[in-house]
Structure formats: structure tokens, C-alpha cells
Protein backbone atom coordinates (compact mmCIF):
# COMPACT_ATOMS: atom_id res chain seq x y z
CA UNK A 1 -41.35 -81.24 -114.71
CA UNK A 2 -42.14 -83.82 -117.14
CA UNK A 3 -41.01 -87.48 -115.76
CA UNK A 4 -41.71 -89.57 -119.07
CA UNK A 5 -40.98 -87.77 -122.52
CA UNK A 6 -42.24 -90.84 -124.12
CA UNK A 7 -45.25 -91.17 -122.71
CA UNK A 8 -46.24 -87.45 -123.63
CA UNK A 9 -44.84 -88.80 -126.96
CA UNK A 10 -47.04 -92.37 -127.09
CA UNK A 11 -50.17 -89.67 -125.96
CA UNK A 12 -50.01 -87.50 -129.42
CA UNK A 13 -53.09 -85.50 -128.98
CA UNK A 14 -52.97 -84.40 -124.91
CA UNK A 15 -50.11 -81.89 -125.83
CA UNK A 16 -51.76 -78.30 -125.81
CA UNK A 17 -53.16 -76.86 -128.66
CA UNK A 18 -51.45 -73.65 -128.55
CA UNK A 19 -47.91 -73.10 -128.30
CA UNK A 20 -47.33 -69.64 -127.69
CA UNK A 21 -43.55 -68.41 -128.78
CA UNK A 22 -42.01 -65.99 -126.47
CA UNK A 23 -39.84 -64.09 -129.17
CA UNK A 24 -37.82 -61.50 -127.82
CA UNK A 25 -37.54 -59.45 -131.25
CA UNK A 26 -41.48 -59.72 -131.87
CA UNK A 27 -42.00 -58.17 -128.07
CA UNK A 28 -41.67 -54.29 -128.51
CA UNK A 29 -40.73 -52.68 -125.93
CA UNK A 30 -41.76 -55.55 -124.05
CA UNK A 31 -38.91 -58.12 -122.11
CA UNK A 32 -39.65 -61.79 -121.95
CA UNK A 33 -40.38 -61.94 -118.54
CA UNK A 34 -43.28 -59.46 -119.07
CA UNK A 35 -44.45 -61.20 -122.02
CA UNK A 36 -44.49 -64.89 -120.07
CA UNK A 37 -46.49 -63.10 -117.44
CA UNK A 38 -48.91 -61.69 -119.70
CA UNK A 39 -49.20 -65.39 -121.13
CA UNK A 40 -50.02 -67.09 -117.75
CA UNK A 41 -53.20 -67.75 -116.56
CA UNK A 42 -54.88 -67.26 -120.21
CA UNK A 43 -54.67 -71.05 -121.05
CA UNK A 44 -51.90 -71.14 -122.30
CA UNK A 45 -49.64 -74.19 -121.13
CA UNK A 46 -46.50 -74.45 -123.61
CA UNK A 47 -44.18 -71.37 -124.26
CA UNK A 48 -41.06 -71.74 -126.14
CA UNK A 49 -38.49 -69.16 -125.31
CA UNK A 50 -36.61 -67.22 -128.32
CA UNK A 51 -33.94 -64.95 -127.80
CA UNK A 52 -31.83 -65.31 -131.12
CA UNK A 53 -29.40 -62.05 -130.10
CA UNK A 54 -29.11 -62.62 -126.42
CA UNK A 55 -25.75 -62.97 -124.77
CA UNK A 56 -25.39 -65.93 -122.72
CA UNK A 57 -25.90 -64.01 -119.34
CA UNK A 58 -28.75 -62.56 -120.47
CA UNK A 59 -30.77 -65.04 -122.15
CA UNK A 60 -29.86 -66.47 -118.48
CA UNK A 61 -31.10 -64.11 -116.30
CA UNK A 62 -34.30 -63.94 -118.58
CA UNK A 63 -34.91 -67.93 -117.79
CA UNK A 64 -34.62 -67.46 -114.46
CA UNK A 65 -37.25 -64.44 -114.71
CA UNK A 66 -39.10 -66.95 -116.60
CA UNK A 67 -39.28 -69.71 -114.85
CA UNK A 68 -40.64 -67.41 -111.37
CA UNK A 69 -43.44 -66.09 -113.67
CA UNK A 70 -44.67 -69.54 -114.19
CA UNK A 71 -44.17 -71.26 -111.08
CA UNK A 72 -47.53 -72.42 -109.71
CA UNK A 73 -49.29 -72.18 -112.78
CA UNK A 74 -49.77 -75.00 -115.56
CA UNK A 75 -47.62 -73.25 -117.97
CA UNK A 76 -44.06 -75.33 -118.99
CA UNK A 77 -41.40 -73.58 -120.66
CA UNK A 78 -39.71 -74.59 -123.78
CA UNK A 79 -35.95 -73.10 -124.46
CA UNK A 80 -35.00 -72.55 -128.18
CA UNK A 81 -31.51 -73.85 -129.45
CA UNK A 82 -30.01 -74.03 -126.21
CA UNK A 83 -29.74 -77.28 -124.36
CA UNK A 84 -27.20 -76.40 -122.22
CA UNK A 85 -29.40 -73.38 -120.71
CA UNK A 86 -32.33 -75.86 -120.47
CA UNK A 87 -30.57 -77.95 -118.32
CA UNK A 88 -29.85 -75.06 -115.31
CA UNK A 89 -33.53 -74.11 -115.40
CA UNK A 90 -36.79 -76.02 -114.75
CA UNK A 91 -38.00 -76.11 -117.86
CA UNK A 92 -40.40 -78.60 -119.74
CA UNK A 93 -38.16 -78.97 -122.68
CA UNK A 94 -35.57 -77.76 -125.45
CA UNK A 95 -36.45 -77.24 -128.94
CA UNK A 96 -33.79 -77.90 -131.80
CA UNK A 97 -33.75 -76.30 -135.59
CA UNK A 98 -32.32 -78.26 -138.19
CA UNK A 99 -28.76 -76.27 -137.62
CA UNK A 100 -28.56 -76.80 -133.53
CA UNK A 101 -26.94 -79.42 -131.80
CA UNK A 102 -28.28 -83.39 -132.96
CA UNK A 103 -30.52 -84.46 -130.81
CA UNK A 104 -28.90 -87.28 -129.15
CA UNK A 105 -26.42 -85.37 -128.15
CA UNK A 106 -28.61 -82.69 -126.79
CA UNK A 107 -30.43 -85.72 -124.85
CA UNK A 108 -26.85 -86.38 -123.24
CA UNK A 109 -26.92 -82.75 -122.07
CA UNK A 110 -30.61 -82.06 -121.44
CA UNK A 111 -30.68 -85.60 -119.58
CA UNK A 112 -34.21 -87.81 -119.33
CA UNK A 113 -36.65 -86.18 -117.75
CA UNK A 114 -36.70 -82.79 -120.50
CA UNK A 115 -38.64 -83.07 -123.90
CA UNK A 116 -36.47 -82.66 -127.45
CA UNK A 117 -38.48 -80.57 -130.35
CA UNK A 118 -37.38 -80.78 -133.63
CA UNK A 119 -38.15 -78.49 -136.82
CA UNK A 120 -38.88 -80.37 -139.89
CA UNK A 121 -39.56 -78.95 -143.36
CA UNK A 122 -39.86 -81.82 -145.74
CA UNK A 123 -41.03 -85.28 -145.51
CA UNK A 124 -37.76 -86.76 -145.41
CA UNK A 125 -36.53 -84.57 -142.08
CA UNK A 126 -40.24 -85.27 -140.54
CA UNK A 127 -38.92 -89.23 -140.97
CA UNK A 128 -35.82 -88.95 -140.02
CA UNK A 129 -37.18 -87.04 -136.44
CA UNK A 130 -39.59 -89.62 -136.42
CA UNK A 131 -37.21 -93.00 -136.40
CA UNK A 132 -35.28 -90.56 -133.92
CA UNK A 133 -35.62 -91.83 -130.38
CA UNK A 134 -34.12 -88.54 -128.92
CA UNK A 135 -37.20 -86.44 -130.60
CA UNK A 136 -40.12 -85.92 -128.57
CA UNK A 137 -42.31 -83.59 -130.51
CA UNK A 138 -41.74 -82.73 -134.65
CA UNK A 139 -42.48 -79.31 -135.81
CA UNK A 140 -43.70 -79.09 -139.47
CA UNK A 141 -43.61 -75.66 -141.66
CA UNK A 142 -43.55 -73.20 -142.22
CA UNK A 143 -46.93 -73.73 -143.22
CA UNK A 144 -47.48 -70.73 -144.46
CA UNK A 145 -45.22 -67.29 -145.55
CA UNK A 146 -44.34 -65.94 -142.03
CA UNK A 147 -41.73 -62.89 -141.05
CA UNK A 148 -40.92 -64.66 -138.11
CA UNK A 149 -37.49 -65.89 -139.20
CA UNK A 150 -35.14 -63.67 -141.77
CA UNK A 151 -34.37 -67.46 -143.66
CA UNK A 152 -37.53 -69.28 -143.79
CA UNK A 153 -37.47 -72.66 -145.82
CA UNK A 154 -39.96 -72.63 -148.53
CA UNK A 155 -43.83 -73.00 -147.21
CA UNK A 156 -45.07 -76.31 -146.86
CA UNK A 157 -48.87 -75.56 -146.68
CA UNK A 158 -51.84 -77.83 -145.13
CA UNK A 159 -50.81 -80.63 -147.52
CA UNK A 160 -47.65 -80.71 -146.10
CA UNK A 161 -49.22 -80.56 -142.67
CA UNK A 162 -51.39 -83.69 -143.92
CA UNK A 163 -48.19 -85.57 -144.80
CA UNK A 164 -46.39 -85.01 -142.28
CA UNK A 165 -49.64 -86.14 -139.98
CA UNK A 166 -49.22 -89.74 -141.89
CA UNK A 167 -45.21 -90.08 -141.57
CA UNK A 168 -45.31 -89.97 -137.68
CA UNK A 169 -47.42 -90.60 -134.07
CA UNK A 170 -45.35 -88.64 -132.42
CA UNK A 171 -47.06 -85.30 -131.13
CA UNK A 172 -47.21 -82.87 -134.36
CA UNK A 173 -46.45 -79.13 -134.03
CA UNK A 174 -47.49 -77.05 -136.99
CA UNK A 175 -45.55 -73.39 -137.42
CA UNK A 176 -45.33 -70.15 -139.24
CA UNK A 177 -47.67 -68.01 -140.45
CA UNK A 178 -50.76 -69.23 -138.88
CA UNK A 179 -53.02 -67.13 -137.66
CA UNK A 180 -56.89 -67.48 -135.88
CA UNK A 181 -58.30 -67.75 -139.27
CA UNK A 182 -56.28 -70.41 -139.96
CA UNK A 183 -55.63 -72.12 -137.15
CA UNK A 184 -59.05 -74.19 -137.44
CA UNK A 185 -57.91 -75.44 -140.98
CA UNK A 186 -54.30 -76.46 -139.68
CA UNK A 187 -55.79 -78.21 -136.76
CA UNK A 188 -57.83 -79.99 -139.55
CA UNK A 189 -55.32 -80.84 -141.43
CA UNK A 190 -53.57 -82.83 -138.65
CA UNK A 191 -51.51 -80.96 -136.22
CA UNK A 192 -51.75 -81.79 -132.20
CA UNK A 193 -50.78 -78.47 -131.45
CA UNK A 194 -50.14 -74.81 -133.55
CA UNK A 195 -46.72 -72.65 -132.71
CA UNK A 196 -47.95 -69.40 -132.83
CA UNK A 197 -45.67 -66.30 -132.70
CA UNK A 198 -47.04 -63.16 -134.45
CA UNK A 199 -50.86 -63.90 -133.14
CA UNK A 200 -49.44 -64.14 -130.17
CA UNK A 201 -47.20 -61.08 -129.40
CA UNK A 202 -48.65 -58.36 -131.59
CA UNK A 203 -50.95 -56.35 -129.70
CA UNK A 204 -52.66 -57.89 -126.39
CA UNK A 205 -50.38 -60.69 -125.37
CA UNK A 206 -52.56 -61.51 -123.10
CA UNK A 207 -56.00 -61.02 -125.26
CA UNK A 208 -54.66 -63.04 -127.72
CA UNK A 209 -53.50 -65.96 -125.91
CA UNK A 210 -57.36 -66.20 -124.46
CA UNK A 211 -58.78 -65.56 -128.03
CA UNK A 212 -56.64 -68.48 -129.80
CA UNK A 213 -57.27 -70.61 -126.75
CA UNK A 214 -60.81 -70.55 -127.03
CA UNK A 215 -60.50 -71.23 -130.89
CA UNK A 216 -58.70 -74.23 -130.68
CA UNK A 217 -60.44 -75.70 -128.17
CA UNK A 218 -63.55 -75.23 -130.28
CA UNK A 219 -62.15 -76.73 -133.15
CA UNK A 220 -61.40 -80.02 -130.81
């Protein structure tokens, strides 16, 4: 488990360049446990866990399947929305939308030693996370249209990306409808690291992960 947030923070570019998104209504007849298996071992290293409908005991029980599937490998485990999950489970970190709990007070809960995300969509949220000494890691977009959420805030394309790249060091996370074509551009265009959901789940879980892997890594 991470010992230093701000030093993964201070190191921008050593976060991995794919963050693959566990979502739980993007699975099929898949569970997340099955999913996070078929993730590890393909080079993946961050997974953020989404399970907007889960009940409490569920989403639970699914962290601690989780959390088995990755132990020994390099993979950490991000939980969405919930803090107070993330801090029963051994989990790298807890990411927070623009409607969750504030992020200082999620720090209180989550204690030191986890990571904070934040999702940004404008400049003025991507400097407010960065003056924000609770935030570990901003999230920019939706760079492009995406199904991924039923609300999504209005696109923010690679020029928002670029913006957003100028407005903070902290370790940049670009999300929403990027793809493989795409993903060399946004990479470009300044993010450490690209949330991918749809790329991710649809199909081969764990075809994909070694296919997006292998094109970020060549667009280093």
C-alpha cells in the first residue's frame, strides 16, 4: 500500500498509463471479481472499482473478492465514491466525483497512507483540486462523448486536456470516451495516465488490457 501520496503526487509521470475501470454495469454477465482477474497480469497496475447500484454488503463482499484477485501482483485498487469502504480494504486509493464527499473530509476517513482522485471538468475545478492538499491525482473530461455515465458534463476535448496539463503538476488522469485510436493523441496532449472503461470491458477484458498497454507504452 502506498506510504507517501505526495510523493506519487511530486512524481507526475511514474503513475501508470492505463487506468483500467472495473464498471460493474459495463461487465455483462461478468462480476467484478472476474473482471479484476481477467485484468491482472496484463500490465495493468491501477483499477478503479465502480459499482454505482450496489448495496453496501455487496459492493463489500466484491472488495474483498477484489482485493484476493490482486494480491501478489502489481495491480492497486482504486474504490469509486466510497471512502468509507476504502478504508476496510487494502486498497491503493479512493476516487471522488464532484458530488461525493470533499476531500478533506474523505482524507479524515481514508487516513494518510490512501491516495484521493478527483474529477474535474473545467479549468476552474482542475484549480481548485490542484491548490487542494487532500487531492492526489485530478481527472480531466470527459474528453470526449462517452456512454459511460447517464449525466456526462459537456466534453472537454484535447484542448481541455492541454489546459488542464498547464493548471497543475499533480499526476493528470484523462477520461471518457477514449479509445486506442485516441489514446496516443490524449497522451500527447498531456495526460500521465488515460481512465479507460469501454476499451477496457467490451469484449476481451483481458486482450484489451494487453493491447492498450502496449500502446501507451509506445507512445512514452
Amino acid at each position: 500500500m502506498l506510504k507517501d501520496p505526495g510523493a506519487v503526487a511530486a512524481a507526475g509521470r511514474r503513475i501508470p498509463r492505463i487506468y483500467a475501470l472495473a464498471d460493474q454495469e459495463s461487465l455483462g454477465g461478468l462480476t467484478l471479481v472476474e473482471a479484476v482477474k481477467s485484468m491482472t497480469g496484463e500490465g495493468v497496475r491501477w483499477i478503479q472499482i465502480r459499482a454505482k447500484r450496489s448495496f453496501d454488503d455487496e459492493l463489500a463482499a466484491d472488495l474483498e473478492g477484489c482485493c484476493r484477485a490482486v494480491e501478489g501482483s502489481e495491480v492497486e485498487l482504486w474504490v469509486n465514491d466510497r471512502p468509507d469502504l476504502a478504508r476496510l480494504f487494502p486498497v491503493h486509493g479512493v476516487h471522488l466525483g464532484q458530488d461525493d464527499l470533499e476531500p478533506e473530509a474523505a482524507r479524515r476517513v481514508v487516513g494518510p497512507e490512501r491516495m484521493i482522485g478527483r474529477s474535474t471538468h473545467n479549468e476552474d475545478q482542475v484549480s481548485e483540486a490542484d491548490a487542494d492538499g487532500a487531492v492526489d491525482v485530478i481527472a480531466i473530461g470527459p474528453v470526449f462523448s462517452t456512454t459511460g455515465k447517464r449525466d456526462p458534463e459537456n466534453v472537454v476535448g484535447l484542448e481541455g486536456v492541454r489546459r488542464a496539463r498547464h493548471l497543475t503538476r499533480k499526476p493528470l488522469v484523462a477520461i471518457g470516451g477514449i479509445n486506442e485510436h485516441r489514446l496516443g493523441d490524449v497522451l500527447a496532449a498531456g495526460a500521465d495516465s488515460v481512465a479507460m472503461l469501454g476499451a477496457v470491458c467490451r469484449g476481451d477484458i483481458g486482450a484489451n488490457c494487453r493491447r492498450l498497454v502496449a500502446l501507451a507504452e509506445g507512445s512514452s
